[in-house]
C-alpha atoms as a PDB file:
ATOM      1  CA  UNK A   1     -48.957  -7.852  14.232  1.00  0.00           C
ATOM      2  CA  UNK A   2     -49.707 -10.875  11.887  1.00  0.00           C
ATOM      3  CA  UNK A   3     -51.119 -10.563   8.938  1.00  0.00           C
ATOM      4  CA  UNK A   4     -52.871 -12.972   6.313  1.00  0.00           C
ATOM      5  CA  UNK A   5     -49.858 -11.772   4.045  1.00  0.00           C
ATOM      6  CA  UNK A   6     -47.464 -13.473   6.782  1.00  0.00           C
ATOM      7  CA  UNK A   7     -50.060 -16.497   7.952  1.00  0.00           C
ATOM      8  CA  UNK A   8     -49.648 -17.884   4.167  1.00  0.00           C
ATOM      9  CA  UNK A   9     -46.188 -18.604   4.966  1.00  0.00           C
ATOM     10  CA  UNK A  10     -47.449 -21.407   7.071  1.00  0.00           C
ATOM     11  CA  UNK A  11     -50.244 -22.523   5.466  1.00  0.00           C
ATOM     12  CA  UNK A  12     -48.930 -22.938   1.791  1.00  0.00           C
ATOM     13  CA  UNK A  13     -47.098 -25.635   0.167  1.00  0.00           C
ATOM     14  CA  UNK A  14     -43.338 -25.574   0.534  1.00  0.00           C
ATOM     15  CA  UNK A  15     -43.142 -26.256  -3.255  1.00  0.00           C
ATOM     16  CA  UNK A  16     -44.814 -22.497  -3.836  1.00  0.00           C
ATOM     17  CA  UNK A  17     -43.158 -21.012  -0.447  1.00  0.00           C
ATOM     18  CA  UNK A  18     -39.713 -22.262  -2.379  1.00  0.00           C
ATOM     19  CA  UNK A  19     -40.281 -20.974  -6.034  1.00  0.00           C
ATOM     20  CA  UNK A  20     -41.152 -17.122  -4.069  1.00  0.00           C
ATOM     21  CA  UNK A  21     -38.350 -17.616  -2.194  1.00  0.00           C
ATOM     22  CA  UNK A  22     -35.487 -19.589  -4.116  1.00  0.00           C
ATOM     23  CA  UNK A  23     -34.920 -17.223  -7.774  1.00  0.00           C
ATOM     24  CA  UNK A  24     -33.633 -14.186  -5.794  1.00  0.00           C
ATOM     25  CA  UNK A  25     -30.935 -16.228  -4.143  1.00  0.00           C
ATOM     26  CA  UNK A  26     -30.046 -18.300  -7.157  1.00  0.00           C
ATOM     27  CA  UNK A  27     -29.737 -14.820  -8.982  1.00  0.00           C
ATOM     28  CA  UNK A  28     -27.690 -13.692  -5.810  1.00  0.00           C
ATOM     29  CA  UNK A  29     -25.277 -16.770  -6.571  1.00  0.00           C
ATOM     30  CA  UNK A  30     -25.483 -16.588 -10.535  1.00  0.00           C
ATOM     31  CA  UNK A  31     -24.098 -13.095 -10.278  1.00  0.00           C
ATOM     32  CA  UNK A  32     -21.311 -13.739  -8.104  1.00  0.00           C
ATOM     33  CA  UNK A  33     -20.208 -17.192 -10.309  1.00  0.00           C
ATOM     34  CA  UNK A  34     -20.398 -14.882 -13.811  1.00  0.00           C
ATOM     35  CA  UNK A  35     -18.136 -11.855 -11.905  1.00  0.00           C
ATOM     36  CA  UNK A  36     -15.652 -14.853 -11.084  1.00  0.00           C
ATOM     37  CA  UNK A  37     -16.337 -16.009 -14.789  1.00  0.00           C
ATOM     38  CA  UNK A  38     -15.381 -12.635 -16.753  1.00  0.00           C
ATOM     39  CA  UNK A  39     -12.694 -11.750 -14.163  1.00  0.00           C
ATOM     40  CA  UNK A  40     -11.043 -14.328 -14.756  1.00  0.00           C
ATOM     41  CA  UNK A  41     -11.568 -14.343 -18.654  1.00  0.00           C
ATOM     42  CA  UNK A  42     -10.728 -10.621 -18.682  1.00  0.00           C
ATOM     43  CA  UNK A  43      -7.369 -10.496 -16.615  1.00  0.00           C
ATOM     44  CA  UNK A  44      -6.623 -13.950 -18.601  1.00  0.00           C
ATOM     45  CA  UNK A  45      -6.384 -12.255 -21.868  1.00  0.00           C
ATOM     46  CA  UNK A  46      -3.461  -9.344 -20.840  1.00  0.00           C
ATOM     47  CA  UNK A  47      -1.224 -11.276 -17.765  1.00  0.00           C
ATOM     48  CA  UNK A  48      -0.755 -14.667 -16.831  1.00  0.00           C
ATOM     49  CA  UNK A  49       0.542 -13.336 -13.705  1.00  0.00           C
ATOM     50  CA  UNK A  50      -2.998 -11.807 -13.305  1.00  0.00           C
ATOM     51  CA  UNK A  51      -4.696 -14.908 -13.705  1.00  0.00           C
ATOM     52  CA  UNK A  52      -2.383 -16.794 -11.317  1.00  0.00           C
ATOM     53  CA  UNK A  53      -3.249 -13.788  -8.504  1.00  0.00           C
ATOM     54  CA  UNK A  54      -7.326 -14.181  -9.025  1.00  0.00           C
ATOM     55  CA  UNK A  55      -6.261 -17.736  -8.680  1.00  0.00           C
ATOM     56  CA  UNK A  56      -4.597 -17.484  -5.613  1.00  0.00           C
ATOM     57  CA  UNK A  57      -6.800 -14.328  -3.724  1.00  0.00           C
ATOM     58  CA  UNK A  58     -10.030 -16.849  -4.927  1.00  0.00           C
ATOM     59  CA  UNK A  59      -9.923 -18.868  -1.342  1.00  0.00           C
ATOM     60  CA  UNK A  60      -9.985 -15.756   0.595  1.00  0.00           C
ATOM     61  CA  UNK A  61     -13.380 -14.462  -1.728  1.00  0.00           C
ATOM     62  CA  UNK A  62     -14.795 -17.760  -0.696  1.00  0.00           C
ATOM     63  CA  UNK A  63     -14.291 -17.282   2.987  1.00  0.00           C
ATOM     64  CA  UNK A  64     -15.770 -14.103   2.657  1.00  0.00           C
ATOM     65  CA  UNK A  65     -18.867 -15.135   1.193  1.00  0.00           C
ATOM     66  CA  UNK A  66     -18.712 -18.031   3.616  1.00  0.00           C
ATOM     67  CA  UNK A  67     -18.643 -15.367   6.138  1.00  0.00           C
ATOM     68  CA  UNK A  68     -20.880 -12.948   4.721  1.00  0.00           C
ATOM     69  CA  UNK A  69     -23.940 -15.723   3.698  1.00  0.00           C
ATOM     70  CA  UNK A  70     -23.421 -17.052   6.781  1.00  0.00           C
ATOM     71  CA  UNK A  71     -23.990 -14.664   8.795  1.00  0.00           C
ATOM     72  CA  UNK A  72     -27.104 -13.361   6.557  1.00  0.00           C
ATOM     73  CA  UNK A  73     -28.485 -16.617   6.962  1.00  0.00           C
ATOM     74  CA  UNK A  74     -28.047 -17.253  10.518  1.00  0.00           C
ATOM     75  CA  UNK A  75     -29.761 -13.696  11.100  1.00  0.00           C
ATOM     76  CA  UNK A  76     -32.501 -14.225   8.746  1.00  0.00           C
ATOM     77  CA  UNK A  77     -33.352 -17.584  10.602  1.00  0.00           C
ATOM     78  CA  UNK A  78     -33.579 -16.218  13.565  1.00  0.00           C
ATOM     79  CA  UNK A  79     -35.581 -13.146  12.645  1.00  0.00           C
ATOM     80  CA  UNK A  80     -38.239 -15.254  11.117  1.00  0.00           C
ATOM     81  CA  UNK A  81     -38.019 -17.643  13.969  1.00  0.00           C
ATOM     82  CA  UNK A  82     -39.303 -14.543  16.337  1.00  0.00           C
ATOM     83  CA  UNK A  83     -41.519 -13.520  13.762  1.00  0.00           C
ATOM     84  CA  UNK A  84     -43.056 -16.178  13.617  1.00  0.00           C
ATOM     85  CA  UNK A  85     -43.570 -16.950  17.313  1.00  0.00           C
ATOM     86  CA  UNK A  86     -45.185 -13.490  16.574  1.00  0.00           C
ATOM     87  CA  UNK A  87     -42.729 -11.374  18.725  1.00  0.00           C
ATOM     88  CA  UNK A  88     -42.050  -8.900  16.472  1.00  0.00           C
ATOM     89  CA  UNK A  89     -40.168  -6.992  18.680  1.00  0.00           C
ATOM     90  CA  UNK A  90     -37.275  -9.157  18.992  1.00  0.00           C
ATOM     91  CA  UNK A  91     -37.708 -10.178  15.112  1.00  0.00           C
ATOM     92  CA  UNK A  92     -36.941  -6.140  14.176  1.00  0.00           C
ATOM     93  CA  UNK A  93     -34.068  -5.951  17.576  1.00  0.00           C
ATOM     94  CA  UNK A  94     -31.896  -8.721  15.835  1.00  0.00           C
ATOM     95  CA  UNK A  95     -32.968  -7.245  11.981  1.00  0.00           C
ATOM     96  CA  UNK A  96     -31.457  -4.568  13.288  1.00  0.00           C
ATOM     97  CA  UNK A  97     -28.389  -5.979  14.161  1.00  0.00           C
ATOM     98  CA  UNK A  98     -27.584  -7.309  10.571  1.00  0.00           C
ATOM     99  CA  UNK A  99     -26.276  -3.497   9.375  1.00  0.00           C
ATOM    100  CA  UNK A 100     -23.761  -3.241  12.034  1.00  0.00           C
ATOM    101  CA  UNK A 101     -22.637  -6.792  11.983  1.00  0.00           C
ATOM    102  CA  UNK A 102     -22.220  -6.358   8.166  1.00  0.00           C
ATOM    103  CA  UNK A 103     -20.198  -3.775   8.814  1.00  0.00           C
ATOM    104  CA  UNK A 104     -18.122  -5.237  11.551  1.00  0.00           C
ATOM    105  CA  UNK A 105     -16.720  -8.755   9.796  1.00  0.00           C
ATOM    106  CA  UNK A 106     -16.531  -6.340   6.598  1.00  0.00           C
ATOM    107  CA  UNK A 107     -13.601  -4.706   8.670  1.00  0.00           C
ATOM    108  CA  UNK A 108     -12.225  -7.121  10.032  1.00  0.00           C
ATOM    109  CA  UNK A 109     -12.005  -8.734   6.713  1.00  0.00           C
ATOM    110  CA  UNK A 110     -10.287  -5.676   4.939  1.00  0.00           C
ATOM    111  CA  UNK A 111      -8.127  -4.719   7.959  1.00  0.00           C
ATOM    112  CA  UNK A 112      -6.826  -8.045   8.786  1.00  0.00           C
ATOM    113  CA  UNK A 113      -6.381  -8.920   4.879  1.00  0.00           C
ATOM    114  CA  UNK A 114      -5.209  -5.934   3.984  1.00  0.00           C
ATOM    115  CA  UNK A 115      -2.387  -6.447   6.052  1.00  0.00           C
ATOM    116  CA  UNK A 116      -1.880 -10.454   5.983  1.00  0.00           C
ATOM    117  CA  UNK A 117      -1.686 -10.171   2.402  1.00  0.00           C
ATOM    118  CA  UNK A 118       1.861  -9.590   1.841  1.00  0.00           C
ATOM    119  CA  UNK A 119       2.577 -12.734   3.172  1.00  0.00           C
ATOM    120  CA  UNK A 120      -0.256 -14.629   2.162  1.00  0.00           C
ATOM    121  CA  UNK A 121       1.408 -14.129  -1.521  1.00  0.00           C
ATOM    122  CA  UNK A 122       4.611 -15.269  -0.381  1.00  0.00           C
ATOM    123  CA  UNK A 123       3.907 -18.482   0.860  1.00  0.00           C
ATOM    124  CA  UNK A 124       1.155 -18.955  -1.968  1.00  0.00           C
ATOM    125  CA  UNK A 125       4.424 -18.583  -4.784  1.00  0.00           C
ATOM    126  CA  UNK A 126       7.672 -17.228  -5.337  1.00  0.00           C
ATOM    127  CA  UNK A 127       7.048 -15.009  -8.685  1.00  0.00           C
ATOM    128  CA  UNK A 128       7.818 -11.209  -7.585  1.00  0.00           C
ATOM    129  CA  UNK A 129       4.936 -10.706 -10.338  1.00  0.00           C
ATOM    130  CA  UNK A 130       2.603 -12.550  -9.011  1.00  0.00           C
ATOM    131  CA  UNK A 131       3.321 -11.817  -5.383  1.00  0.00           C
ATOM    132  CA  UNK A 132       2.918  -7.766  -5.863  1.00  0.00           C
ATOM    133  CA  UNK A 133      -0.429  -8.810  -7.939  1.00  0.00           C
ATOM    134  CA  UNK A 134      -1.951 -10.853  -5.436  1.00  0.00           C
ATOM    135  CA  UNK A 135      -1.004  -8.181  -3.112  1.00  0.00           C
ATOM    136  CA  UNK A 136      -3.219  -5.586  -5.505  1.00  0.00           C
ATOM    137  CA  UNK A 137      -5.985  -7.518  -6.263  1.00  0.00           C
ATOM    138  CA  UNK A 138      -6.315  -9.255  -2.638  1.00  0.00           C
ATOM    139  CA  UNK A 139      -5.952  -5.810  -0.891  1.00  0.00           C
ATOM    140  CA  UNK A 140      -9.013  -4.240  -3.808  1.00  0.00           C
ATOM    141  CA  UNK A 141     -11.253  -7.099  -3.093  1.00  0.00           C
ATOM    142  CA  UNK A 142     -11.301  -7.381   0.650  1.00  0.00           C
ATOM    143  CA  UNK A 143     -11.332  -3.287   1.123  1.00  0.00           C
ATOM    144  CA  UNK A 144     -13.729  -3.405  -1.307  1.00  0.00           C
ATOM    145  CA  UNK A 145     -16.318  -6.237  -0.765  1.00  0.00           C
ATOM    146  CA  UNK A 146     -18.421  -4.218   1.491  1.00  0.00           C
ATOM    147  CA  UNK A 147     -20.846  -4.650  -0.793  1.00  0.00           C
ATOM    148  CA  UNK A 148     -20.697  -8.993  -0.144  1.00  0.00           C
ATOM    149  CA  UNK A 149     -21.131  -8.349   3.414  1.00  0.00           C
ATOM    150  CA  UNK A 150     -24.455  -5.910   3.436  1.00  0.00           C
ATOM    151  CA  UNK A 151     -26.247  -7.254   0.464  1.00  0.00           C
ATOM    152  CA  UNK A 152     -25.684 -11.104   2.138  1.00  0.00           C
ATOM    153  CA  UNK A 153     -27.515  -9.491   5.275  1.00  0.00           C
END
């Protein structure tokens, strides 16, 4: 069912549909920039070795948030697309969807990285140091970045 709540969405102006809709993803992306910020100022200040891993795992936390916004976006289209050709039926079948897809590239992520990163680190440098820390820290963020994939849904 439609209701005036949802009709607004097509009768206001895009400049007050966009300041509803654009501070929760701009807080979304402030929070992930300041978490590379203070990582990166915090492992800086006890290992150079450290800071030469975040540097080097860094590509594979963009391709997950590549991934994970994606992915969130793509489903979020096409829920409101449904939605708003009022089928809510198929709007809350592909909502539903989101969970378990989250959950799916989040393993395949952590699996596949968890083992590739052994020798991701060896062709990214030849430090011992800095090969068994980008095998740490790589392995800690993909296993762990659930989190990236079900709040980006």
């Amino acid at each position: 069912m439609i209701t005036d709540k949802t009709q607004s969405w097509g009768k206001d102006r895009i400049s007050k549909i966009l300041l509803k809709l654009a501070p929760p993803v701009m807080l979304a992306q402030l929070i992930q920039a300041l978490y590379n910020i203070v990582d990166s100022l915090f492992i800086g200040q006890y290992s150079e070795s450290g800071l030469t891993a975040l540097s080097i795992v860094y590509p594979i936390q963009l391709l997950m948030i590549a991934f994970a916004v994606g992915t969130g976006v793509g489903i979020n289209t096409i829920v409101a697309a449904k939605f708003g050709q009022g089928e809510k039926d198929k709007a809350d079948s592909y909502a539903g969807m989101a969970a378990p897809l989250a959950l799916l590239l989040w393993l395949l992520f952590a699996l596949i990285f968890y083992f590739a990163m052994p020798g991701f680190a060896k062709i990214s440098t030849d430090s011992e140091q800095v090969i068994n820390d980008v095998i740490i820290y790589g392995r800690i963020v993909c296993v762990f970045g659930f989190g990236l994939f079900f709040e980006s849904m």
